[in-house]
Protein backbone atom coordinates (compact mmCIF):
# COMPACT_ATOMS: atom_id res chain seq x y z
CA UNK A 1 -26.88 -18.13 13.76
CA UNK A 2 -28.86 -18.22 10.47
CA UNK A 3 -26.37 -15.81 8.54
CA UNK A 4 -28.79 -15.80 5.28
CA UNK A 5 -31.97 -14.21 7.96
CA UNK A 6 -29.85 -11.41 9.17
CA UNK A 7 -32.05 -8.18 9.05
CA UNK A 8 -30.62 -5.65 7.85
CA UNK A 9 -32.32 -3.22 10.10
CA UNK A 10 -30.83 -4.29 12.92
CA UNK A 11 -27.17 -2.68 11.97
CA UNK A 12 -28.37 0.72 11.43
CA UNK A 13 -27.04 4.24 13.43
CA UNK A 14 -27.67 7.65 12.73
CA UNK A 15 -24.91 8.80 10.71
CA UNK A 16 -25.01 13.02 10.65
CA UNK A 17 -24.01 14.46 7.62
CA UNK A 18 -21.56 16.31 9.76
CA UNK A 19 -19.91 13.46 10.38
CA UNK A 20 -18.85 12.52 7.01
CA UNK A 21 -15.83 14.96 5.90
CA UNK A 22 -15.30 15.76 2.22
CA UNK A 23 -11.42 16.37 2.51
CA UNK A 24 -9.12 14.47 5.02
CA UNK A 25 -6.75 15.95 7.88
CA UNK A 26 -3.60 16.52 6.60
CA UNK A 27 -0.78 15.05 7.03
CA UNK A 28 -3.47 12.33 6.71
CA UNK A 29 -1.36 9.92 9.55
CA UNK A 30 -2.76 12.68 11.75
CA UNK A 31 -6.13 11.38 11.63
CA UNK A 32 -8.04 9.73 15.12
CA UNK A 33 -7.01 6.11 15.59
CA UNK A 34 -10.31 4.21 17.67
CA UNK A 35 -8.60 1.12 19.51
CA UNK A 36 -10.94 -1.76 20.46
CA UNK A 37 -8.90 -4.40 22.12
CA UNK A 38 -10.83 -7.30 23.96
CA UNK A 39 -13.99 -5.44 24.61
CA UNK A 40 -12.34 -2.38 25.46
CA UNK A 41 -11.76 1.35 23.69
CA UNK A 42 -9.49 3.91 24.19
CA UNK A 43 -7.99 6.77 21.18
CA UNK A 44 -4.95 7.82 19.99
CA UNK A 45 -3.63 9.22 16.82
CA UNK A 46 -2.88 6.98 13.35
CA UNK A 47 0.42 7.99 13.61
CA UNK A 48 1.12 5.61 16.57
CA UNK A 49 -0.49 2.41 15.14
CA UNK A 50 3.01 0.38 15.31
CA UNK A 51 2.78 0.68 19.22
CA UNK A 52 -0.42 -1.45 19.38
CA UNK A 53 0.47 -4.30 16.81
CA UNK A 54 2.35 -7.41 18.20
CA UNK A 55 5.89 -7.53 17.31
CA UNK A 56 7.13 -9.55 14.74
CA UNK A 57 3.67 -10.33 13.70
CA UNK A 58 2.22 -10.22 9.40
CA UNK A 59 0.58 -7.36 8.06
CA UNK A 60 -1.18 -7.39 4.55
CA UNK A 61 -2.45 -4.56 2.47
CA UNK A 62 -4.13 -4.35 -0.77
CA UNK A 63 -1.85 -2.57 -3.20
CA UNK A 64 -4.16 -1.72 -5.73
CA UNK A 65 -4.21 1.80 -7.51
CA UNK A 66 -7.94 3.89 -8.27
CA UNK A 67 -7.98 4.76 -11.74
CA UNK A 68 -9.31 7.50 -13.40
CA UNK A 69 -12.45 5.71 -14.62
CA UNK A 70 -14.75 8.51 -15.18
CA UNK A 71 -15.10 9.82 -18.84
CA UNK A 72 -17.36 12.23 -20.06
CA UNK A 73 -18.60 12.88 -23.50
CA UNK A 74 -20.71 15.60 -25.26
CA UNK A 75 -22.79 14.94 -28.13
CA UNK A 76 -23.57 17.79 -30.77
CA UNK A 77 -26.74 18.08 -29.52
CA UNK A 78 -25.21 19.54 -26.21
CA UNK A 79 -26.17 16.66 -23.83
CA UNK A 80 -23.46 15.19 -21.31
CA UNK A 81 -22.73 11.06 -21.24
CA UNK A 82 -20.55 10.08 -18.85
CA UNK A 83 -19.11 6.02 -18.98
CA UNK A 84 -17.61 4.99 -16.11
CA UNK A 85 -15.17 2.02 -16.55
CA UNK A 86 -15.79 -0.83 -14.80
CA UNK A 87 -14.07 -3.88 -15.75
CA UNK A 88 -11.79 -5.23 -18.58
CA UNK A 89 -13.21 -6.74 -21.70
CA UNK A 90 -10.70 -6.89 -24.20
CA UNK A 91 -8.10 -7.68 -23.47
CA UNK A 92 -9.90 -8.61 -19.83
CA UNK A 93 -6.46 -8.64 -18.14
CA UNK A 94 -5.38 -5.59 -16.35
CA UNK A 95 -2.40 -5.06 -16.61
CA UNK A 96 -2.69 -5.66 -20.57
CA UNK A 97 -5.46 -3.36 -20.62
CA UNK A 98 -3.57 -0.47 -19.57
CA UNK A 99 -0.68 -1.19 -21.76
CA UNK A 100 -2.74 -1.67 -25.05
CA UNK A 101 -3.22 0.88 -27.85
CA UNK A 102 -5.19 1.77 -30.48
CA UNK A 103 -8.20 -0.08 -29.31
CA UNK A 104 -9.52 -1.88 -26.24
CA UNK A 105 -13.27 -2.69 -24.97
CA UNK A 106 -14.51 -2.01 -20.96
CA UNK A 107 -17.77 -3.33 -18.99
CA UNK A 108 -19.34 -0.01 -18.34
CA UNK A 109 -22.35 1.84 -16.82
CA UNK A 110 -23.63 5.19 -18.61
CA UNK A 111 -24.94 7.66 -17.56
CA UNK A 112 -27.49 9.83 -18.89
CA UNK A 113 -28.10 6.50 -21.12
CA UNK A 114 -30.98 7.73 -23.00
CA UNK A 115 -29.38 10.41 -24.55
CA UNK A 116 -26.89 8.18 -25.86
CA UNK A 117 -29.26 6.39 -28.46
CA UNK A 118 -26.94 5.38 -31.40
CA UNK A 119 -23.34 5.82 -32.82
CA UNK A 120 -20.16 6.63 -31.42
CA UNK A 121 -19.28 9.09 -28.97
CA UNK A 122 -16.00 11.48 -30.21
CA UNK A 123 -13.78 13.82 -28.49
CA UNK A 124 -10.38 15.01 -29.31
CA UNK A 125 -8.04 15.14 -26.25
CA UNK A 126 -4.58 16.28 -26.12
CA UNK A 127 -1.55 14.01 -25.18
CA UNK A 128 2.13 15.31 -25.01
CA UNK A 129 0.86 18.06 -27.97
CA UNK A 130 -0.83 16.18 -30.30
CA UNK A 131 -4.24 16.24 -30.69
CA UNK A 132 -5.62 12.22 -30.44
CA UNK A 133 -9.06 11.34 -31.70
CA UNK A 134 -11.02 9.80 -28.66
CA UNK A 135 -14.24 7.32 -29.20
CA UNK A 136 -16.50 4.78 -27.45
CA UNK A 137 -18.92 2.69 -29.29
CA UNK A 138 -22.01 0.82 -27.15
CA UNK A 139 -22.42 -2.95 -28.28
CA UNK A 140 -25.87 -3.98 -27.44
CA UNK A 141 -24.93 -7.82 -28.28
CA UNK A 142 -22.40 -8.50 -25.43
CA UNK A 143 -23.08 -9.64 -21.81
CA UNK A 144 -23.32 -8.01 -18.90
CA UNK A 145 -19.63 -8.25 -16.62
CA UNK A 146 -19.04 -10.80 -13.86
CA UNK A 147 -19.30 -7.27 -11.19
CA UNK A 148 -23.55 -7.46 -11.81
CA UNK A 149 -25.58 -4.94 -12.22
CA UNK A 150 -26.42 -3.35 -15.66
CA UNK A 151 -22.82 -3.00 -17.33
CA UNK A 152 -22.67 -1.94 -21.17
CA UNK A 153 -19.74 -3.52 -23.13
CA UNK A 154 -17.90 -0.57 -24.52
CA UNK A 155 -15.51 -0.47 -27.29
CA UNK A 156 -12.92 2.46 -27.13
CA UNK A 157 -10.70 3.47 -30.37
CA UNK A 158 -8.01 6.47 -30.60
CA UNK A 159 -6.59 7.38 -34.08
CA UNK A 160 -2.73 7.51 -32.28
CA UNK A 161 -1.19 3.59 -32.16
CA UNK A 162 1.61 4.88 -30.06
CA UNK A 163 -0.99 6.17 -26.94
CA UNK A 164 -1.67 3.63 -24.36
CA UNK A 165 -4.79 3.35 -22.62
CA UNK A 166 -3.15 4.36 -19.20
CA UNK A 167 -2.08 7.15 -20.97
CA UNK A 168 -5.56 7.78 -22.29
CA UNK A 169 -6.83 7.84 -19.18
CA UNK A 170 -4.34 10.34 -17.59
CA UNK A 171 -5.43 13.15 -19.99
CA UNK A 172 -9.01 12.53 -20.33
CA UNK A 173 -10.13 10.93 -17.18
CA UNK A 174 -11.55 11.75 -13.92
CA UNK A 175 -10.85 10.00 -10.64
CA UNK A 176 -13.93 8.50 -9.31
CA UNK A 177 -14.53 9.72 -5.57
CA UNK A 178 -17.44 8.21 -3.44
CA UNK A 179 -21.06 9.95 -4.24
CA UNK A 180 -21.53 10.70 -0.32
CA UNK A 181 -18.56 13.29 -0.83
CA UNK A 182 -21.54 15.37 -2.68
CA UNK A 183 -18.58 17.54 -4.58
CA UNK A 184 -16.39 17.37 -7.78
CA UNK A 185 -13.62 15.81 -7.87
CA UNK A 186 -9.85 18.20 -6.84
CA UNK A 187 -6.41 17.75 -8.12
CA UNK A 188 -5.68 17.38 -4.68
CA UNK A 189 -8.01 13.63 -4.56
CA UNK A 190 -5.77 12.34 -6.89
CA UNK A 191 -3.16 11.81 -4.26
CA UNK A 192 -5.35 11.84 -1.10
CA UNK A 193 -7.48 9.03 -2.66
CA UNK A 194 -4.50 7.10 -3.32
CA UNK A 195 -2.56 4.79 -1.22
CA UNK A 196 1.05 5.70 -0.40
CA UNK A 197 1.88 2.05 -1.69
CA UNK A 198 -0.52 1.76 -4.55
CA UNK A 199 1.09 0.26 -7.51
CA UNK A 200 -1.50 -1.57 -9.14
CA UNK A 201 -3.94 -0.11 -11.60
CA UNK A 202 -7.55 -1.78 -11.19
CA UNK A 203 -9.82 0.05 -8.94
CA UNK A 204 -12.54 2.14 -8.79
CA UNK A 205 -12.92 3.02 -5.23
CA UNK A 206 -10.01 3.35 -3.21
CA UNK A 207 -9.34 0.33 -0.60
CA UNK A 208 -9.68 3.42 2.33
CA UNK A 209 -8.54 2.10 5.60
CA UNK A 210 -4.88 2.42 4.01
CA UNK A 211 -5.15 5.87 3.13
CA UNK A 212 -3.87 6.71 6.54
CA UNK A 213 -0.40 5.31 6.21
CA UNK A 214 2.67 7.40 5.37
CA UNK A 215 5.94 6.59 4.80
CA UNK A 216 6.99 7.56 8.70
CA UNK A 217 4.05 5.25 9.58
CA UNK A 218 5.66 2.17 7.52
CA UNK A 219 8.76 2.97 8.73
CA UNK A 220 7.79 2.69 12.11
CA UNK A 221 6.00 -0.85 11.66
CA UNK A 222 9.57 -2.18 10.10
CA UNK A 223 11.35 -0.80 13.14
CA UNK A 224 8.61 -2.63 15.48
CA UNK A 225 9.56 -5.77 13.38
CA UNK A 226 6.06 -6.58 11.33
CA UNK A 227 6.14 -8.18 8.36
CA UNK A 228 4.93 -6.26 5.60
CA UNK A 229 2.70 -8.40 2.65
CA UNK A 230 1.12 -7.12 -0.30
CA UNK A 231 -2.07 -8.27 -2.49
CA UNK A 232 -4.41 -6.83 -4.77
CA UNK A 233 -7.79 -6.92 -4.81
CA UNK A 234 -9.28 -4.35 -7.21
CA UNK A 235 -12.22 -2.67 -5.67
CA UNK A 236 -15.30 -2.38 -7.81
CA UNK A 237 -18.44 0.56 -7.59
CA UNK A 238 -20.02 -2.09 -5.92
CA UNK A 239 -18.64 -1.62 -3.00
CA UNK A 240 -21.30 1.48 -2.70
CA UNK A 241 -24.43 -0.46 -3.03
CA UNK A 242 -26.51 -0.35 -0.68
CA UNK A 243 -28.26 -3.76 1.28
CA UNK A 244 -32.08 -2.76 0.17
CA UNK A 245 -33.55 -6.50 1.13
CA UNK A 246 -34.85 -6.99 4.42
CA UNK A 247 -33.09 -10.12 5.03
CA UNK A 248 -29.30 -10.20 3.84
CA UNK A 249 -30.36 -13.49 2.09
CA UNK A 250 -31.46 -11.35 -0.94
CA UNK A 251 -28.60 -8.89 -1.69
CA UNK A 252 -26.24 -10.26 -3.98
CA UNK A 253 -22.53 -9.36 -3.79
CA UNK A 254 -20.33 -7.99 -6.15
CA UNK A 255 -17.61 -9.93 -7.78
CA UNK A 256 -13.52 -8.29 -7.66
CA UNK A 257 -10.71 -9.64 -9.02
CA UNK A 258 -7.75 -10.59 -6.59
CA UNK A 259 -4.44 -11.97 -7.03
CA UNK A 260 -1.49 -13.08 -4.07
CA UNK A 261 1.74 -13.63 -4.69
CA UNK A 262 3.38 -16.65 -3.52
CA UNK A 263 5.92 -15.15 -1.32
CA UNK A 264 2.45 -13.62 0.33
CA UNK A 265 1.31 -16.89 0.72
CA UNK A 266 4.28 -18.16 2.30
CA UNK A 267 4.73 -15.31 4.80
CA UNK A 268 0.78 -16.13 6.07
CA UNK A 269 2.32 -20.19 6.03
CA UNK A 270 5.17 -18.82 8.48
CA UNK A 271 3.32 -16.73 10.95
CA UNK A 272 0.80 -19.51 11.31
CA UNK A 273 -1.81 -18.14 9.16
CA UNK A 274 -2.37 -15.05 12.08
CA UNK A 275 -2.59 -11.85 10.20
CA UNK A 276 -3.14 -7.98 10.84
CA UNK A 277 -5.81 -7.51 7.56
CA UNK A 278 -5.78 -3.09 6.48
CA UNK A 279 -9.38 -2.66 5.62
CA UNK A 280 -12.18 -4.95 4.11
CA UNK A 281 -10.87 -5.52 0.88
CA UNK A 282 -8.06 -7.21 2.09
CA UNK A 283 -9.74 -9.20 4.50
CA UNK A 284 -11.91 -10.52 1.88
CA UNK A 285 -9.25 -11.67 0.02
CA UNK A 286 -7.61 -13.40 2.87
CA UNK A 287 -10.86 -14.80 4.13
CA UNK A 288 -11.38 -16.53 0.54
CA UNK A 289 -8.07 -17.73 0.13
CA UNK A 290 -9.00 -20.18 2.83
CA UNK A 291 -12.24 -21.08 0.91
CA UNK A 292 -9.81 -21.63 -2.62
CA UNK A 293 -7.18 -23.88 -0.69
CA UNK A 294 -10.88 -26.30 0.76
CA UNK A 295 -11.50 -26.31 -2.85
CA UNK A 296 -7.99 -27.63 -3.54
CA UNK A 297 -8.14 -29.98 -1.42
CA UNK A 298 -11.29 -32.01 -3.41
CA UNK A 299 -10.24 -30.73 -7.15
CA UNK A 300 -6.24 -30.33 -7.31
CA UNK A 301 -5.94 -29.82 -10.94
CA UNK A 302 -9.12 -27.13 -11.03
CA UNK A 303 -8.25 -24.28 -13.09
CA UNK A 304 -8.25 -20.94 -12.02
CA UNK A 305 -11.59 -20.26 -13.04
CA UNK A 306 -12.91 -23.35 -11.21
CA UNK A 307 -11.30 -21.18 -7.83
CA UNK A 308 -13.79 -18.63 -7.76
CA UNK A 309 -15.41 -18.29 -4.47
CA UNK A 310 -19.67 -17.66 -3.98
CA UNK A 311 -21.22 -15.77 -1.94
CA UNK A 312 -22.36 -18.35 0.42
CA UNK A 313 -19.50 -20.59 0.57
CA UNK A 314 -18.66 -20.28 3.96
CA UNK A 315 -21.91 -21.56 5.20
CA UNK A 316 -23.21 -23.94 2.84
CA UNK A 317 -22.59 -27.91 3.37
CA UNK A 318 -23.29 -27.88 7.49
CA UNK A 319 -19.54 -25.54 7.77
CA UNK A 320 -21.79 -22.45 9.29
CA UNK A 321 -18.82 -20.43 8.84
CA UNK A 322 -16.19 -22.42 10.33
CA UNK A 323 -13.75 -25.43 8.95
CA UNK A 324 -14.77 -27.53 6.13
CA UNK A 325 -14.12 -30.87 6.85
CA UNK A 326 -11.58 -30.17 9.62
CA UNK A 327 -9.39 -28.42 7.14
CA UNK A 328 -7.11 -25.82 8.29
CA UNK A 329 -6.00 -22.73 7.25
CA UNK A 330 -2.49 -23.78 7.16
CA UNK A 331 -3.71 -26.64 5.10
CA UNK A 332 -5.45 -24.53 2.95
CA UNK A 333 -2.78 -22.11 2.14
CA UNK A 334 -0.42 -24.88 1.43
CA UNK A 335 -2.60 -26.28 -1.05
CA UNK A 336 -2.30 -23.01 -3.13
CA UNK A 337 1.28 -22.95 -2.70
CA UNK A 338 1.62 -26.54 -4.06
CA UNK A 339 -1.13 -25.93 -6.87
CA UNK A 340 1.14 -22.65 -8.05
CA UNK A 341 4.16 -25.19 -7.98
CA UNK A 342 3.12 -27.38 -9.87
CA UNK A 343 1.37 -25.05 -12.40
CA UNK A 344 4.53 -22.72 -12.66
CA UNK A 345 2.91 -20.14 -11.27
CA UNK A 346 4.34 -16.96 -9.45
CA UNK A 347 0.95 -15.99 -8.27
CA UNK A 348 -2.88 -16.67 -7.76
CA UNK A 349 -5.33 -14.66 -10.12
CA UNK A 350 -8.95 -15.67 -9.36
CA UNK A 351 -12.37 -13.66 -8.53
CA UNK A 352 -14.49 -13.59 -4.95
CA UNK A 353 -17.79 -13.05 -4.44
CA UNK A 354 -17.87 -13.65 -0.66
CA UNK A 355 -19.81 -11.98 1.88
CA UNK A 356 -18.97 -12.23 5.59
CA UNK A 357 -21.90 -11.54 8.25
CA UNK A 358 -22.01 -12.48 11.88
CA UNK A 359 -22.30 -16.56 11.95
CA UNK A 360 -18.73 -16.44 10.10
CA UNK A 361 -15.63 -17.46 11.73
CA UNK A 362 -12.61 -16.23 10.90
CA UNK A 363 -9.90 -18.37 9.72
CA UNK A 364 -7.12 -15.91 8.79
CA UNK A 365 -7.55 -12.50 10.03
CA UNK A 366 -7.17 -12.07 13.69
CA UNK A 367 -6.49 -8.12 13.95
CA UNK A 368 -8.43 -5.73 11.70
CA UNK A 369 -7.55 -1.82 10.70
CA UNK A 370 -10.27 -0.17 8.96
CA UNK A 371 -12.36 2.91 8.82
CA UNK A 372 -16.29 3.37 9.70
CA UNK A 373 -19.03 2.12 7.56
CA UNK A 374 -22.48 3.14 6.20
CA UNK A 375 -25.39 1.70 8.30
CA UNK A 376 -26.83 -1.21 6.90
CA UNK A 377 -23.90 -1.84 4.73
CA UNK A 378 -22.20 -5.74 4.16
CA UNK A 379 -19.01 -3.80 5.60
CA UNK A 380 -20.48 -3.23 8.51
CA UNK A 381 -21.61 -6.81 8.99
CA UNK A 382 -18.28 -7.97 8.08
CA UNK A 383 -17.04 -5.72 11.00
CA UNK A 384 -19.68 -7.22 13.21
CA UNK A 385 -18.79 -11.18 12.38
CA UNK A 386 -15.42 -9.89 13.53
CA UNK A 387 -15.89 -8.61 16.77
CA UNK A 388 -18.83 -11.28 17.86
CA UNK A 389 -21.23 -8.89 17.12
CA UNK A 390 -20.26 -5.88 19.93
CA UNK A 391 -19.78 -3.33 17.12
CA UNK A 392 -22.22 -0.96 18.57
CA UNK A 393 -19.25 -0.42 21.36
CA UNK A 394 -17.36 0.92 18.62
CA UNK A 395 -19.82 2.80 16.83
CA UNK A 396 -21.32 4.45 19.74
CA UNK A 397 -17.91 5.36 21.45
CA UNK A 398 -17.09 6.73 17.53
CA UNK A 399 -20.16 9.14 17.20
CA UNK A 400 -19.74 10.22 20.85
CA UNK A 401 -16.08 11.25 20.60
CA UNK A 402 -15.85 13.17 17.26
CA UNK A 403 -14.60 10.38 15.35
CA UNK A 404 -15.02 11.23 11.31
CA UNK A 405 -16.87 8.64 9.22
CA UNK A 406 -16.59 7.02 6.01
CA UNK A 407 -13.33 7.27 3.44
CA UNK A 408 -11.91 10.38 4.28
CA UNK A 409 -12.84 9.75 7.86
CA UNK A 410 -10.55 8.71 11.11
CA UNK A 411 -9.17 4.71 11.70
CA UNK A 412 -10.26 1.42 14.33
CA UNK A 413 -7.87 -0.34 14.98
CA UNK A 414 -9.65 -4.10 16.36
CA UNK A 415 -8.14 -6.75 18.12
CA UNK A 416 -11.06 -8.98 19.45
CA UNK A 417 -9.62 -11.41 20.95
CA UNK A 418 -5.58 -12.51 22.43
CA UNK A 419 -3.78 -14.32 19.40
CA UNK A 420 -3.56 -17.52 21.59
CA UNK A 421 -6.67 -17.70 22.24
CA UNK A 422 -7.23 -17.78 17.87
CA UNK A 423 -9.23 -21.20 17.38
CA UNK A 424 -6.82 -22.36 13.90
């Protein structure tokens, strides 16, 4: 298959407005659970996920924590700019970032931009009972961010030293909920939008397949003997944007930061590089991992810069979307492990820009749990690619059994193919 000629048209549904909810069930393990095993579907509840997963098998989720990256500011002459953080700038690390006080600077988008036309924007906020001084300043002179897309480099000040940014953001921000929710954000989003294991701070859209789990739920995959791995992949706006070429050839991804942990990378080495993936952004990191270790293998001492994986990696130099060069995963993932080693390093930190359609050939992923995805979105070709393309047997059996789309919507859980039968 020519993965780059892919129209776009033909992974469209009808998606009823009806079908998208705005809140999610509650307790939210009570939501639908779609199983596609081999060709076949049948429904249950989330709540009973452990029963279908093969014992003593690896699951990894993306730990990563939405912050509150909408701020709004009102200018004397009455008219509302909102700045909605995107990425770090300075300092660009995260967890630095959030930690930092006094000053810091964020790739942004505005809104209502031409309002904003010169000088700072000020509001006073309170923290703990003081009243802090609040301002972002537009620098016309910097680049855009590696995410695309027309990002403004922003420089934020506050007049109290002892505030963090994270702290900042708790009092004056607002947590960013997808546009297709059509409402304001609730008090209640900011723990139904979160993860019960999100610990990281990076994201602007929650990684939503693994908003179904609760602690009972995790429980009951440690008593079924899975493996539990984490890794963070810090989802960006762009996960919203919409495929508007004809041909998949001419929509360009979004970058996101990711980082694994060795002992992640270990676990995959020990359960043969088979994994259960919880939702896309997870898969993408584990997909590109395999991409980072091929690049290992030629360039060793590349730095972690040099590890960043394109968009059309995994089908350029006659691969098509399988092994490069007859490397394996396990291969692969070793040669991250010994590149950490020898760096002293306790984990990978690099950037991914990949896009997986149907012509791809999954290396590491062999069971998926995710949600359901806009037509004509790169999620749902990434779904497709896994499944051979039969995702309309999903889709259809979804919209004809009251299944609820989209993030606050119900769960698949897809297992395409026997494990054994997993070309490595």
């Amino acid at each position: 298959m020519d993965t780059k000629h892919i129209q776009i048209s033909d992974y469209s549904y009808e998606l009823p407005d009806s079908r998208i909810p705005r809140f999610p069930v509650t307790p939210r393990d009570h939501s639908k659970l779609l199983v596609y095993r081999q060709g076949e579907v049948s429904e249950d509840y989330f709540y009973n996920i452990a029963n279908y997963l093969p014992e003593h098998s690896l699951m990894v989720y993306n730990n990563t924590k939405v912050i509150q990256a909408r701020l709004h500011f009102r200018k004397s002459t009455g008219a509302l700019i909102e700045v909605f953080l995107m990425e770090p700038a300075a300092p660009a690390d995260y967890e630095q970032m959030f930690q930092t006080t006094g000053h810091c600077s964020w790739y942004c988008m505005v809104g209502n931009l031409k309002k904003w036309k010169e000088g700072p924007l000020v509001r006073t906020i309170d923290i703990k009972g003081q009243p802090v001084e609040f301002s972002a300043t537009m620098r016309r002179d910097q680049p855009d961010g590696i995410s695309g897309g027309t990002n403004y480099w922003i420089d934020f000040a506050w007049d109290n030293g002892g505030v963090s940014f994270a702290e900042i953001l708790d009092a004056v921000g607002e947590l960013p909920i997808p546009p297709y929710l059509n409402r304001e954000t609730q008090d209640s989003d900011k723990t139904t939008y979160q993860t019960v294991y999100s610990k990281i701070k990076g994201s602007v859209a929650a990684p939503t397949a693994g908003l179904h789990f609760t602690d009972n739920v995790l429980a009951d995959i440690d008593r079924h003997g899975i493996c539990r791995e984490e890794l963070t992949l810090h989802v960006g706006a762009g996960t919203f944007k919409p495929v508007k070429s004809a041909e998949i050839e001419g929509h360009s991804m979004h970058t996101e930061y990711i980082c694994v942990r060795r002992e992640t990378l270990q676990a995959l080495l020990s359960h043969g590089c088979h994994t259960i993936a919880v939702g896309t952004t997870s898969v993408r990191t584990l997909e590109s991992l395999y991409y980072i270790g091929v690049r290992l293998e030629n360039n060793p001492d590349a730095s972690e810069q040099e590890l960043h994986v394109c968009q059309w990696e995994p089908y350029e130099d006659g691969a098509e979307g399988g092994l490069i060069n007859g490397i394996t995963p396990m291969r692969a993932i070793s040669n991250i492990v010994a590149w950490l080693d020898r760096n002293g390093l306790k984990a990978l930190h690099s950037s991914t820009q990949i896009i997986i359609a149907p012509g791809y050939r999954y290396k590491i992923v062999n069971i998926l749990i995710t949600n359901f995805h806009q037509p004509q979105s790169t999620l749902l070709l990434l779904v497709s690619a896994f499944v051979d393309g039969d995702w309309r047997t999903i889709y259809d059996y979804a919209l004809s059994h009251d299944f609820r789309f989209l993030s606050y919507g119900d769960s698949s859980l897809i297992i395409p193919r026997r494990i054994e039968d997993v070309d490595k």
